[in-house]
Protein backbone atom coordinates (compact mmCIF):
# COMPACT_ATOMS: atom_id res chain seq x y z
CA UNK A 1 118.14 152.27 100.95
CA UNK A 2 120.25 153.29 103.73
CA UNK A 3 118.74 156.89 104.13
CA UNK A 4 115.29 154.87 104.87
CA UNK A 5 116.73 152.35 107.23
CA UNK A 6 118.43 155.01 109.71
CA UNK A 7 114.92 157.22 109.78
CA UNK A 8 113.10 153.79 110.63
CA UNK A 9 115.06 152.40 113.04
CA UNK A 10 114.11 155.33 116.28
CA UNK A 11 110.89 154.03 115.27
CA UNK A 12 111.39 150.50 115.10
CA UNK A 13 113.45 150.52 118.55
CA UNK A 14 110.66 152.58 120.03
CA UNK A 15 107.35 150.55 119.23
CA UNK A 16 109.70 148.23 120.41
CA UNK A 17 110.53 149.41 123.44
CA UNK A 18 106.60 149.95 124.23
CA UNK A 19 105.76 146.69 122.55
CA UNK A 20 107.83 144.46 125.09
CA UNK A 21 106.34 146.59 127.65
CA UNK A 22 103.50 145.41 127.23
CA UNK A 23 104.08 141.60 126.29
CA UNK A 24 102.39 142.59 122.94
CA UNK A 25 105.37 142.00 120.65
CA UNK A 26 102.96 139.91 118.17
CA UNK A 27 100.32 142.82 118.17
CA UNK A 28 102.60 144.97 117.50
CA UNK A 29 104.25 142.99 114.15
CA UNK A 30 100.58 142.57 112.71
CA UNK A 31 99.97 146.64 113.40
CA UNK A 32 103.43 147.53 111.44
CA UNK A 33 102.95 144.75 109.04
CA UNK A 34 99.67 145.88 108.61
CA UNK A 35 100.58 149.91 107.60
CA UNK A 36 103.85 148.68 106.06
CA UNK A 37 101.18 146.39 103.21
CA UNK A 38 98.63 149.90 103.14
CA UNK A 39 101.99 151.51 101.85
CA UNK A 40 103.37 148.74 100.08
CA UNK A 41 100.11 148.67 97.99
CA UNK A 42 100.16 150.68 94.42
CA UNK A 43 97.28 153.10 95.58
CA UNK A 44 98.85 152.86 99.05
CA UNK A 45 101.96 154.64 97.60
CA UNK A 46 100.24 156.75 95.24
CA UNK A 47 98.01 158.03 98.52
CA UNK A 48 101.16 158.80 100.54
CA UNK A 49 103.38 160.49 97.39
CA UNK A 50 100.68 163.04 96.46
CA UNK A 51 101.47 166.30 97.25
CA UNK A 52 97.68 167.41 97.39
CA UNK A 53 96.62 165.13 99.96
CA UNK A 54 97.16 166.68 103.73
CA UNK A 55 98.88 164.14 106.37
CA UNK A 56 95.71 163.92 108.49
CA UNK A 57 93.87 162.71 105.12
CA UNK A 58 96.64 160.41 104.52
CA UNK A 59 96.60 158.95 107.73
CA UNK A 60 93.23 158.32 107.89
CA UNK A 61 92.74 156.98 104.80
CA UNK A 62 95.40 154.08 105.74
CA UNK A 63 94.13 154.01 109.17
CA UNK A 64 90.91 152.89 107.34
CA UNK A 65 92.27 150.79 105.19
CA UNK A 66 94.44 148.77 107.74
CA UNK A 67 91.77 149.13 110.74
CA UNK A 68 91.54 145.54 111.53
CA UNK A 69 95.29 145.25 112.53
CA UNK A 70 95.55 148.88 114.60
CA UNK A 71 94.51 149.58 117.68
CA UNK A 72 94.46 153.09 119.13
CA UNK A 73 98.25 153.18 119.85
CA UNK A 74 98.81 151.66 116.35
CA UNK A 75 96.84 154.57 114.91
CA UNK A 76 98.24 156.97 116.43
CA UNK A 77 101.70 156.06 114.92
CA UNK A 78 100.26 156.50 111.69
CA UNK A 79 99.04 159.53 112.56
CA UNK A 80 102.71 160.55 113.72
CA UNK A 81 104.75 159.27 110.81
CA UNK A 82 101.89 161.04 108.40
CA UNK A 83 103.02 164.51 110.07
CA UNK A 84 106.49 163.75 109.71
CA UNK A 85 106.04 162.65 106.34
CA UNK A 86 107.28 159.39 107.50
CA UNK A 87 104.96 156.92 105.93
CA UNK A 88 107.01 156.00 103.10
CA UNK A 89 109.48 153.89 105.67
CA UNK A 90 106.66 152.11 106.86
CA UNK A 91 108.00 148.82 105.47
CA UNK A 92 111.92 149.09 106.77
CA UNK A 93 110.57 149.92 110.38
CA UNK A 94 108.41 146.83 110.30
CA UNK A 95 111.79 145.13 109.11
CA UNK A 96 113.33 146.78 111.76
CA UNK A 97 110.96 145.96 114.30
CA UNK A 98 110.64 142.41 113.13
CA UNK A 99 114.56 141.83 113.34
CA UNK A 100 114.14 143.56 116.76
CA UNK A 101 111.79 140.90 117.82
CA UNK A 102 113.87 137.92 116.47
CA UNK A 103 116.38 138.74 118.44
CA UNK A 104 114.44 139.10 121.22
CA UNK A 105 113.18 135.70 120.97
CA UNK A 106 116.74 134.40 119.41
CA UNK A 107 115.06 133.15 116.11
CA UNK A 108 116.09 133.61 112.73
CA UNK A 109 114.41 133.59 109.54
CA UNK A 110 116.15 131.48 106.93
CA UNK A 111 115.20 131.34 103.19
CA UNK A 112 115.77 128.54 101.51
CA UNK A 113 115.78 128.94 97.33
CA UNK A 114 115.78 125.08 95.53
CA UNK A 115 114.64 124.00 92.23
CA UNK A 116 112.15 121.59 93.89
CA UNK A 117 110.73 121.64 96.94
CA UNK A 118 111.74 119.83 99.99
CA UNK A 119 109.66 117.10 101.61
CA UNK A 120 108.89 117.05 105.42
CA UNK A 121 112.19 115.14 106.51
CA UNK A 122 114.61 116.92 104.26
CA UNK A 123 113.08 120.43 105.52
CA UNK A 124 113.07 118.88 109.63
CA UNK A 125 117.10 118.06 108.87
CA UNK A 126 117.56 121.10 108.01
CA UNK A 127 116.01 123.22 109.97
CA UNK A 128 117.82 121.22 112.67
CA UNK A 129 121.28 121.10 111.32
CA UNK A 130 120.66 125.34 111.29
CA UNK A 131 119.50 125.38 114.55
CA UNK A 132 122.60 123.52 115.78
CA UNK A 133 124.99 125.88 113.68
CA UNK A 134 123.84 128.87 114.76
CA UNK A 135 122.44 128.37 118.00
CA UNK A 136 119.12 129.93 117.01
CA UNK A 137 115.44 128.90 116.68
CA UNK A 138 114.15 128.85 112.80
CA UNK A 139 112.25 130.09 111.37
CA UNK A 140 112.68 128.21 107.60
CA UNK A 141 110.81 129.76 104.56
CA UNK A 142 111.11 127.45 101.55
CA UNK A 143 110.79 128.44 97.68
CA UNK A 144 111.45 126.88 94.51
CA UNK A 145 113.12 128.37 91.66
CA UNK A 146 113.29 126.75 88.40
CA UNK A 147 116.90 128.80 88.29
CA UNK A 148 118.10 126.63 90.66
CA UNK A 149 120.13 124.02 89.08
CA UNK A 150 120.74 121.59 91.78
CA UNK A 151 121.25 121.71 95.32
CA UNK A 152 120.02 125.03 97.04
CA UNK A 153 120.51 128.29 98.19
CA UNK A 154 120.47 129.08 102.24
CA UNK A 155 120.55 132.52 103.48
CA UNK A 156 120.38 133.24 107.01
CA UNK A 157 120.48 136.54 108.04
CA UNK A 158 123.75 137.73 106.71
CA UNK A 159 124.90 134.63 105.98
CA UNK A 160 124.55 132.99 102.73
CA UNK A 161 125.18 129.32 101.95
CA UNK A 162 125.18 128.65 98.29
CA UNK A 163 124.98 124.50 97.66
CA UNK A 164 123.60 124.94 94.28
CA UNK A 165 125.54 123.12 91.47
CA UNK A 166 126.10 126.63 89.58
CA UNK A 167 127.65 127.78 92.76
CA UNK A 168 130.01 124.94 92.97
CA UNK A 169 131.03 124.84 89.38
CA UNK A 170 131.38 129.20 89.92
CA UNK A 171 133.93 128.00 92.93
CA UNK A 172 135.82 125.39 90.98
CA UNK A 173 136.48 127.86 88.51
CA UNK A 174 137.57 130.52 90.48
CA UNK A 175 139.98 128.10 92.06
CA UNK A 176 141.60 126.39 88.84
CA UNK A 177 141.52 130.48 87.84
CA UNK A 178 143.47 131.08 90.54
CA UNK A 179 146.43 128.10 90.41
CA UNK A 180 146.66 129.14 87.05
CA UNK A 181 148.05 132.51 88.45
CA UNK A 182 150.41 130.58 91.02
């Protein structure tokens, strides 16, 4: 959703902002991560979507809920996004905070989708060959999907690598599609 990702960003580039100010860029990730879950949650949603429930209720209520992660600054950005009806974007600020932060640190978080999983050398070679490509630490994040038929799936930020076999055979018939034409 577009709409949501412009509203959060101010936000994101703000706790930012404050964040690196005070070397607390981690604290800060588990605070937004933290509200971002509270609203995330089914009852979380329900809590911030019902129109009988004032903002200082609402942000108390998640304030409560996500008190282990929030300090006083923390809470008091609840407390602001409640007024502004702003808790819904919860999650794409945290994604925009998050991407704020890997660039900060020039890392990258790279999903990798296979059919099986990848043992401790295949994932090392990997996670090196990316790091040489794209000049970036890793961060890799490997899952297995039954779906995959062979090879894997690499997406890196907005680049995607698809190695899978269904990919290939997609390609090869897109080009013999194509000389066909010519």
């Amino acid at each position: 959703m577009a709409e949501a990702a412009t509203i959060a960003r101010p936000y994101a580039e703000a706790i930012f902002s404050l964040a690196k100010g005070e070397d607390a860029l981690s604290e800060w990730s588990d605070a937004i991560n933290a509200i971002a879950s509270v609203v995330q949650n089914a009852d979380g949603a329900e809590l911030i979507n019902d129109p009988l429930v004032n903002a200082k209720t609402r942000a108390e209520t998640i304030i409560g809920v996500a008190t282990d992660d929030l300090g006083p600054e923390a809470s008091n950005l609840v407390r602001l996004l409640a007024e502004k009806s702003r808790l819904g974007v919860a999650p794409e600020i945290a994604s925009a905070y998050d991407a704020l932060c890997a660039a900060e640190q020039n890392t990258l978080d790279v999903d990798v989708t296979t059919a099986i999983g990848l043992n401790d050398e295949q994932t090392t070679r990997l996670k090196t060959a990316l790091q040489n490509r794209l000049n970036k630490t890793i961060r890799l994040h490997v899952t297995e999907d039954e779906n995959v038929l062979g090879g894997a799936v690499i997406k890196a930020g907005d680049l995607v690598f698809d190695h899978t076999v269904s990919g290939q055979l997609e390609r090869l018939h897109q080009k013999m599609a194509h000389s066909s034409r010519a």
